[in-house]
PDB file of N, CA and C in Angstrom:
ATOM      1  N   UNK A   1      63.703  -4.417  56.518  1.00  0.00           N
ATOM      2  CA  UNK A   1      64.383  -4.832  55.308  1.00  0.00           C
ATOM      3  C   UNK A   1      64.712  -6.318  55.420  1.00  0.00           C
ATOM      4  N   UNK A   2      64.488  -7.039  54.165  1.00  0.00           N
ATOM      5  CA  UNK A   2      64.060  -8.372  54.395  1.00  0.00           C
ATOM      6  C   UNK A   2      65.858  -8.896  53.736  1.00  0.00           C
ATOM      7  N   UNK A   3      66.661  -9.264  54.213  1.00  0.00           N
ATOM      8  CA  UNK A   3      68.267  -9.641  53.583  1.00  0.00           C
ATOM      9  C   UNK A   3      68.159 -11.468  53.374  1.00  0.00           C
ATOM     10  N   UNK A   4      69.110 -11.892  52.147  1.00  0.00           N
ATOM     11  CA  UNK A   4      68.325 -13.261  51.570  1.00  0.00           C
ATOM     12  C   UNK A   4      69.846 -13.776  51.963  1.00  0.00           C
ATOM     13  N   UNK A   5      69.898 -14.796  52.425  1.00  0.00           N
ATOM     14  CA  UNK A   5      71.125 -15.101  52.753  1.00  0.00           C
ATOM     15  C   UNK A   5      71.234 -17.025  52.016  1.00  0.00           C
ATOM     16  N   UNK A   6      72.378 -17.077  51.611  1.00  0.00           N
ATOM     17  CA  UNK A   6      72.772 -18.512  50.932  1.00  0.00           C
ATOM     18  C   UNK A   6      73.148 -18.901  51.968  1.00  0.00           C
ATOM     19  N   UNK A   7      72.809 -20.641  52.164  1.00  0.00           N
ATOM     20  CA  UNK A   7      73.397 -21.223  53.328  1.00  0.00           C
ATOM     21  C   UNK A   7      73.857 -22.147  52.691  1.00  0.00           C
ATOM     22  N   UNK A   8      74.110 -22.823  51.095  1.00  0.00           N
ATOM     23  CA  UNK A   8      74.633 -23.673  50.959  1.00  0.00           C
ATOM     24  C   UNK A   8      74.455 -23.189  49.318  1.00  0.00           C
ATOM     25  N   UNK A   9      75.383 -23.692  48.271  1.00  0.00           N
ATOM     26  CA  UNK A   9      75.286 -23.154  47.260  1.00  0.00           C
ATOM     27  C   UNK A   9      74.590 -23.795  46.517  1.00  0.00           C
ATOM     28  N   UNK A  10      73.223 -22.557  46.231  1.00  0.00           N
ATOM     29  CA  UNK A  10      71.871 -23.499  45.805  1.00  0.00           C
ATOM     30  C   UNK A  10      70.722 -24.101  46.557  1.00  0.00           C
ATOM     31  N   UNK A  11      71.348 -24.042  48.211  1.00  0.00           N
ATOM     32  CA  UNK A  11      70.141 -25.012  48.581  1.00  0.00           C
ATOM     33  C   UNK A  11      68.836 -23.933  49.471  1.00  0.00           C
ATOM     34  N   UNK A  12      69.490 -23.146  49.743  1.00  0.00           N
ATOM     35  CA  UNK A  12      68.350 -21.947  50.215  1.00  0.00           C
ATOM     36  C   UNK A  12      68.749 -20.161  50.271  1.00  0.00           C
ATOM     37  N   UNK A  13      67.832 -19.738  49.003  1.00  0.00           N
ATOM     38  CA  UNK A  13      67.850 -18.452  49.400  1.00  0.00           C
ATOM     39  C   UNK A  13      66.837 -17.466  49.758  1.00  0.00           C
ATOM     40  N   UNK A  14      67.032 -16.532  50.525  1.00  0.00           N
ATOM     41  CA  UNK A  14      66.216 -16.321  51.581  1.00  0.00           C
ATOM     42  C   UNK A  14      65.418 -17.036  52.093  1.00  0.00           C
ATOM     43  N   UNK A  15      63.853 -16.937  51.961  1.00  0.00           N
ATOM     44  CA  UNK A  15      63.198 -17.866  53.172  1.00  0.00           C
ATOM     45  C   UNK A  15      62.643 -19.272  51.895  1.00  0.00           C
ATOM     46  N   UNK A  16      63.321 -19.797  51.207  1.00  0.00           N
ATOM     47  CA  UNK A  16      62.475 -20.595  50.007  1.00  0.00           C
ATOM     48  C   UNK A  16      63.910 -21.643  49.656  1.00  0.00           C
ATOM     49  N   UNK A  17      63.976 -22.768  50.252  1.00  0.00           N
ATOM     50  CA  UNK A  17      64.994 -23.849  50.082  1.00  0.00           C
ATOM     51  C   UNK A  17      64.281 -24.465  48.541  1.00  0.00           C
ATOM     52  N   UNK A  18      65.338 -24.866  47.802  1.00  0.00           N
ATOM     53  CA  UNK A  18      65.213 -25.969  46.392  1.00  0.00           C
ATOM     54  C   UNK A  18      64.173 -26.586  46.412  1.00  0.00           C
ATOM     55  N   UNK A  19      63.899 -27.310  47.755  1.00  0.00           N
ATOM     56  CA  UNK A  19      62.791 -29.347  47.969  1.00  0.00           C
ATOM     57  C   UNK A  19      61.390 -27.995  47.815  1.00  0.00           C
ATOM     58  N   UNK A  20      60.890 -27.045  48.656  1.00  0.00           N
ATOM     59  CA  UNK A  20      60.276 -26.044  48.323  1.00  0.00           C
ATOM     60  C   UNK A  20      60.054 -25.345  47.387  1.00  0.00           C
ATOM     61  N   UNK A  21      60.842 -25.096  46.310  1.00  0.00           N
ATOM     62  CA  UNK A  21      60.870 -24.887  44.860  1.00  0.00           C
ATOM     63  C   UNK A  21      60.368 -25.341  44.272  1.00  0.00           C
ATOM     64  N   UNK A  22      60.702 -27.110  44.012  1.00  0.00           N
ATOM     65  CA  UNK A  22      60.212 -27.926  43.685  1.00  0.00           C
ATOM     66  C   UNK A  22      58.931 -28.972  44.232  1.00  0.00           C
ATOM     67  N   UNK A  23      58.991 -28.255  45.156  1.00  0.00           N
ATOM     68  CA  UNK A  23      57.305 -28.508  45.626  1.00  0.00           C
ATOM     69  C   UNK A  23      56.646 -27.738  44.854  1.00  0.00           C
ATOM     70  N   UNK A  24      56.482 -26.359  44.632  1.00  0.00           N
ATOM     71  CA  UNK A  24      55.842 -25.422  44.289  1.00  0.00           C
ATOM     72  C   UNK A  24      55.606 -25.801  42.703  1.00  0.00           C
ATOM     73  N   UNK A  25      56.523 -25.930  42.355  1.00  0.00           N
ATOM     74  CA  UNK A  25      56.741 -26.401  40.655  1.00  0.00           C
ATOM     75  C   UNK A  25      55.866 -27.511  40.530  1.00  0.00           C
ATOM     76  N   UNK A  26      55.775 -28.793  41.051  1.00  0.00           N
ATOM     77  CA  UNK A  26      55.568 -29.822  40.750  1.00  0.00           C
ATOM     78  C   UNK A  26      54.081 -29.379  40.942  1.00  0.00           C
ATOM     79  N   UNK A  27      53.261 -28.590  41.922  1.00  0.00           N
ATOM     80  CA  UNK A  27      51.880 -28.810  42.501  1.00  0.00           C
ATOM     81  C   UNK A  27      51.756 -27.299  41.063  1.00  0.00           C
ATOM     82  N   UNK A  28      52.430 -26.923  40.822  1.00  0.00           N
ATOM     83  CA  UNK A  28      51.723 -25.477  39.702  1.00  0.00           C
ATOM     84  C   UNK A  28      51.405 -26.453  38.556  1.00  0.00           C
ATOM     85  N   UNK A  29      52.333 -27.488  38.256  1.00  0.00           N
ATOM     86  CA  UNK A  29      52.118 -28.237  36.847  1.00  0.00           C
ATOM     87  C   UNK A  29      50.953 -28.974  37.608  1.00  0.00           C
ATOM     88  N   UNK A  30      50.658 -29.597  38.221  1.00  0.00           N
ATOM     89  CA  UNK A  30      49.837 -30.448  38.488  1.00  0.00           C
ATOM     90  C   UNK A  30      48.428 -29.862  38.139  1.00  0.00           C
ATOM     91  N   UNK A  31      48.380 -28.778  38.863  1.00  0.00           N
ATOM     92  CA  UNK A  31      47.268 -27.547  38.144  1.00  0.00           C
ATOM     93  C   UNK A  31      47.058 -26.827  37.104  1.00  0.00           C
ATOM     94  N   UNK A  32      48.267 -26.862  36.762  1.00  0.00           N
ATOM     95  CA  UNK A  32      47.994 -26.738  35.142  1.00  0.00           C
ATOM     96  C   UNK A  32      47.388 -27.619  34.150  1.00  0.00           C
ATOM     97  N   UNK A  33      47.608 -29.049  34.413  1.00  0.00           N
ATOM     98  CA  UNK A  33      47.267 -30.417  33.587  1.00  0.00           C
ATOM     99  C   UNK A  33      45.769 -30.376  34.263  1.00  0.00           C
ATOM    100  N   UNK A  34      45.461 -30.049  35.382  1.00  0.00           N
ATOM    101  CA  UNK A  34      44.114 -30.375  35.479  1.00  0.00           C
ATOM    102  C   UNK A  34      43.041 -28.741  34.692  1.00  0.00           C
ATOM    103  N   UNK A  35      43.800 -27.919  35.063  1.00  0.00           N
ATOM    104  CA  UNK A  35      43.010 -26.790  33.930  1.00  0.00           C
ATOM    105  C   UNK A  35      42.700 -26.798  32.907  1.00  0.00           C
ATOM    106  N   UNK A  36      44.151 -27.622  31.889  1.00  0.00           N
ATOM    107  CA  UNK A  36      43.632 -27.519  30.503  1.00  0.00           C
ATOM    108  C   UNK A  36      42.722 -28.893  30.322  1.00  0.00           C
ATOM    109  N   UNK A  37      43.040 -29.737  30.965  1.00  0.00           N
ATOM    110  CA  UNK A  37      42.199 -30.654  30.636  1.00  0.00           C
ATOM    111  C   UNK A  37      40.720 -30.512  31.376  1.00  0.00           C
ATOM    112  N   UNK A  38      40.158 -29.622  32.068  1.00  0.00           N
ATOM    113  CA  UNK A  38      38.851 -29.404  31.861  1.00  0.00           C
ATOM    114  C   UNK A  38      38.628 -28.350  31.300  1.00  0.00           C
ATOM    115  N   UNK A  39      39.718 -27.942  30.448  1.00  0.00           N
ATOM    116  CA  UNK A  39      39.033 -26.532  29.078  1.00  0.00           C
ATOM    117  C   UNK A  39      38.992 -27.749  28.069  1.00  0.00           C
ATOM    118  N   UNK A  40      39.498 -28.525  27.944  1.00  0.00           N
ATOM    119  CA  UNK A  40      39.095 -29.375  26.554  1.00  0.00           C
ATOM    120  C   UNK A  40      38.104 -29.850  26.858  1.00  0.00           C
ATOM    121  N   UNK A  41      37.375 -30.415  27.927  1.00  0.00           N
ATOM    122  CA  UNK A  41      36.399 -30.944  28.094  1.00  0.00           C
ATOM    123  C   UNK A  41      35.173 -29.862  28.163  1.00  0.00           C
ATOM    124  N   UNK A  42      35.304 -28.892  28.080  1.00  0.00           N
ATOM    125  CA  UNK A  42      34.185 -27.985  28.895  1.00  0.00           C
ATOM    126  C   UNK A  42      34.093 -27.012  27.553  1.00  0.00           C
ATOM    127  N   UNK A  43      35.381 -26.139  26.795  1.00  0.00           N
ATOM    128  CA  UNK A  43      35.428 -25.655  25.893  1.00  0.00           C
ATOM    129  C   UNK A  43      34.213 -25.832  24.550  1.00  0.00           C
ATOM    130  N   UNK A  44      34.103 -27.443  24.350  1.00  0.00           N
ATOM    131  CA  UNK A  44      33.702 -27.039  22.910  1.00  0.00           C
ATOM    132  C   UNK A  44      31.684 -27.265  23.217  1.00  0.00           C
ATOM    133  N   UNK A  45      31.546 -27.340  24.299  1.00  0.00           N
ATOM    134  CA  UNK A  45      30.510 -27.735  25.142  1.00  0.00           C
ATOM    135  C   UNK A  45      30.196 -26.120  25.160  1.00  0.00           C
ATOM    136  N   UNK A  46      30.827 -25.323  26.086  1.00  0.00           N
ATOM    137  CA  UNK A  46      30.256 -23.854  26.009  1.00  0.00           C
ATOM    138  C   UNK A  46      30.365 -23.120  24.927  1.00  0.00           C
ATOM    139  N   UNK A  47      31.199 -23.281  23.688  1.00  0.00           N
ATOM    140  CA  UNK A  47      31.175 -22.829  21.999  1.00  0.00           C
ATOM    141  C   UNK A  47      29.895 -23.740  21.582  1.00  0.00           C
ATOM    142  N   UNK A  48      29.524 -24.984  21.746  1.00  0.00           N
ATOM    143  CA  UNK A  48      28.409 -25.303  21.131  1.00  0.00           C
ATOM    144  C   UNK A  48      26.866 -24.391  21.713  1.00  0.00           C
ATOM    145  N   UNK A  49      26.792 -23.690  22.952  1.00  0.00           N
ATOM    146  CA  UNK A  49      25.663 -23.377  23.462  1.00  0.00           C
ATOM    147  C   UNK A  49      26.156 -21.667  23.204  1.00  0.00           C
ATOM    148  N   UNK A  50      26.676 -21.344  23.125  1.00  0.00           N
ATOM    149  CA  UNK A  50      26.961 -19.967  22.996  1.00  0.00           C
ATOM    150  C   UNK A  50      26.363 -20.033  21.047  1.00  0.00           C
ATOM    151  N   UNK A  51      27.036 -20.710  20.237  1.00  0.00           N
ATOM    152  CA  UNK A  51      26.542 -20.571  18.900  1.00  0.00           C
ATOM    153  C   UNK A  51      24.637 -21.104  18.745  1.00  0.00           C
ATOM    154  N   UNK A  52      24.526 -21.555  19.761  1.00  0.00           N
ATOM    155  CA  UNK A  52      23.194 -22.099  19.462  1.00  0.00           C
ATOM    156  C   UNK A  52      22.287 -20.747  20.134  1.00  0.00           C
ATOM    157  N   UNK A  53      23.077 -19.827  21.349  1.00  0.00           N
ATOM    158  CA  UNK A  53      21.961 -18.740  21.436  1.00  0.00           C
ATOM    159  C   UNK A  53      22.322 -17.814  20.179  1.00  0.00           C
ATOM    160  N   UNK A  54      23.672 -17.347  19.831  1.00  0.00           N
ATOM    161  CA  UNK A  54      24.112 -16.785  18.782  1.00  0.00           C
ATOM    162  C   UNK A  54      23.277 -16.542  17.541  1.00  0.00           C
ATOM    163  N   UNK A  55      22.784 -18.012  17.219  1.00  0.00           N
ATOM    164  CA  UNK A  55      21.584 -18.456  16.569  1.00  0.00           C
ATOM    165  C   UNK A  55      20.436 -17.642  16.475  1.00  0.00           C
ATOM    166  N   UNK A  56      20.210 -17.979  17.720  1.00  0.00           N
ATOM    167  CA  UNK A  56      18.799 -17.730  17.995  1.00  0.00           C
ATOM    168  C   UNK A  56      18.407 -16.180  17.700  1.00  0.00           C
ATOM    169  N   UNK A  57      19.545 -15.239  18.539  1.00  0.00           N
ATOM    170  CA  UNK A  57      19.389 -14.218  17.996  1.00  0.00           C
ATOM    171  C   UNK A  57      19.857 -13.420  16.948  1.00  0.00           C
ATOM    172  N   UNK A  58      20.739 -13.976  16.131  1.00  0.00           N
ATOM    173  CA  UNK A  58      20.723 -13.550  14.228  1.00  0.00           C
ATOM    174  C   UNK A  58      19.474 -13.716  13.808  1.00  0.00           C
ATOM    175  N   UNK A  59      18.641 -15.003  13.832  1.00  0.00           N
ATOM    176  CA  UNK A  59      17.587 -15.506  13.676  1.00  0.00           C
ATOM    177  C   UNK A  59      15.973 -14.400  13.466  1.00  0.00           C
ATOM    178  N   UNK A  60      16.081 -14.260  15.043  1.00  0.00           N
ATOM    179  CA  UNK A  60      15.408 -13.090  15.278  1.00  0.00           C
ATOM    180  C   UNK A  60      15.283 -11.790  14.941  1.00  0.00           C
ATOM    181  N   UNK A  61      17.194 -11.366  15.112  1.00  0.00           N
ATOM    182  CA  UNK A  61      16.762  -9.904  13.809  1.00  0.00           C
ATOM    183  C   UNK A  61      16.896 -10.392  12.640  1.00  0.00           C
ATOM    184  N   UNK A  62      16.888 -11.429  12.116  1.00  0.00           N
ATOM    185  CA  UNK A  62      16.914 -11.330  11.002  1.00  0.00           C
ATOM    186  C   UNK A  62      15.222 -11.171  10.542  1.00  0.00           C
ATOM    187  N   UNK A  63      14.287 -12.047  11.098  1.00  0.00           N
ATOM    188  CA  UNK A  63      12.708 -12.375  11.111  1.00  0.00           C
ATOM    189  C   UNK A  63      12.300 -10.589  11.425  1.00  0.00           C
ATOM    190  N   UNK A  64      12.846  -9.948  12.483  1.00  0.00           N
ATOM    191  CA  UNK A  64      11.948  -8.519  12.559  1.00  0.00           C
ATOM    192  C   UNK A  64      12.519  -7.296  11.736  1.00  0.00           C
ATOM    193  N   UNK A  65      13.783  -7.822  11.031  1.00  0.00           N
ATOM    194  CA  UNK A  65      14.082  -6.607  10.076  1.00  0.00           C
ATOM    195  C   UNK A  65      13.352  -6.774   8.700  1.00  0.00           C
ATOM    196  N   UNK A  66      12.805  -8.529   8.210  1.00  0.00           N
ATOM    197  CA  UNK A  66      11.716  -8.743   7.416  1.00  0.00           C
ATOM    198  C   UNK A  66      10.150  -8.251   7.644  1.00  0.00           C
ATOM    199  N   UNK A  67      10.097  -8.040   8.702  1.00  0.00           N
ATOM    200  CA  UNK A  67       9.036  -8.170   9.430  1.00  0.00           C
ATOM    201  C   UNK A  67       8.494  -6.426   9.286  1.00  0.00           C
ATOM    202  N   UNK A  68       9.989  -5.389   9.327  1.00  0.00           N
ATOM    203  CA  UNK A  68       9.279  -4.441   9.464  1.00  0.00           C
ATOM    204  C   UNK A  68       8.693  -3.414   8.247  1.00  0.00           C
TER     205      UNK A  68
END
């Protein structure tokens, strides 16, 4: 059984002190800003090639349901 003990009010409970908190915080945002900013970059890049096979195959049934 794992018991969380305060050693100062606020500065560590159980095994995870504040400066550690805020390590953790600061490096999660940091990864967050780099995620979304390669979904904006990458996003409308894989919607443009996804609609262009999308295309291709409406296209196609559309040509073999004329076709038959």
């Amino acid at each position: 059984m794992l018991t969380a003990f305060a050693l100062e009010a606020g500065t560590a409970t159980g095994l995870m002190t504040d400066a550690m908190k805020a390590a953790l915080e600061t490096a999660f945002n940091g990864i967050s800003a780099d995620v979304f900013s390669i979904m904006c970059i990458s996003l409308p890049i894989g919607l443009g090639i996804a609609g262009v096979f999308m295309a291709i195959r409406l296209g196609v049934n559309f040509f073999r349901s004329i076709a038959s």
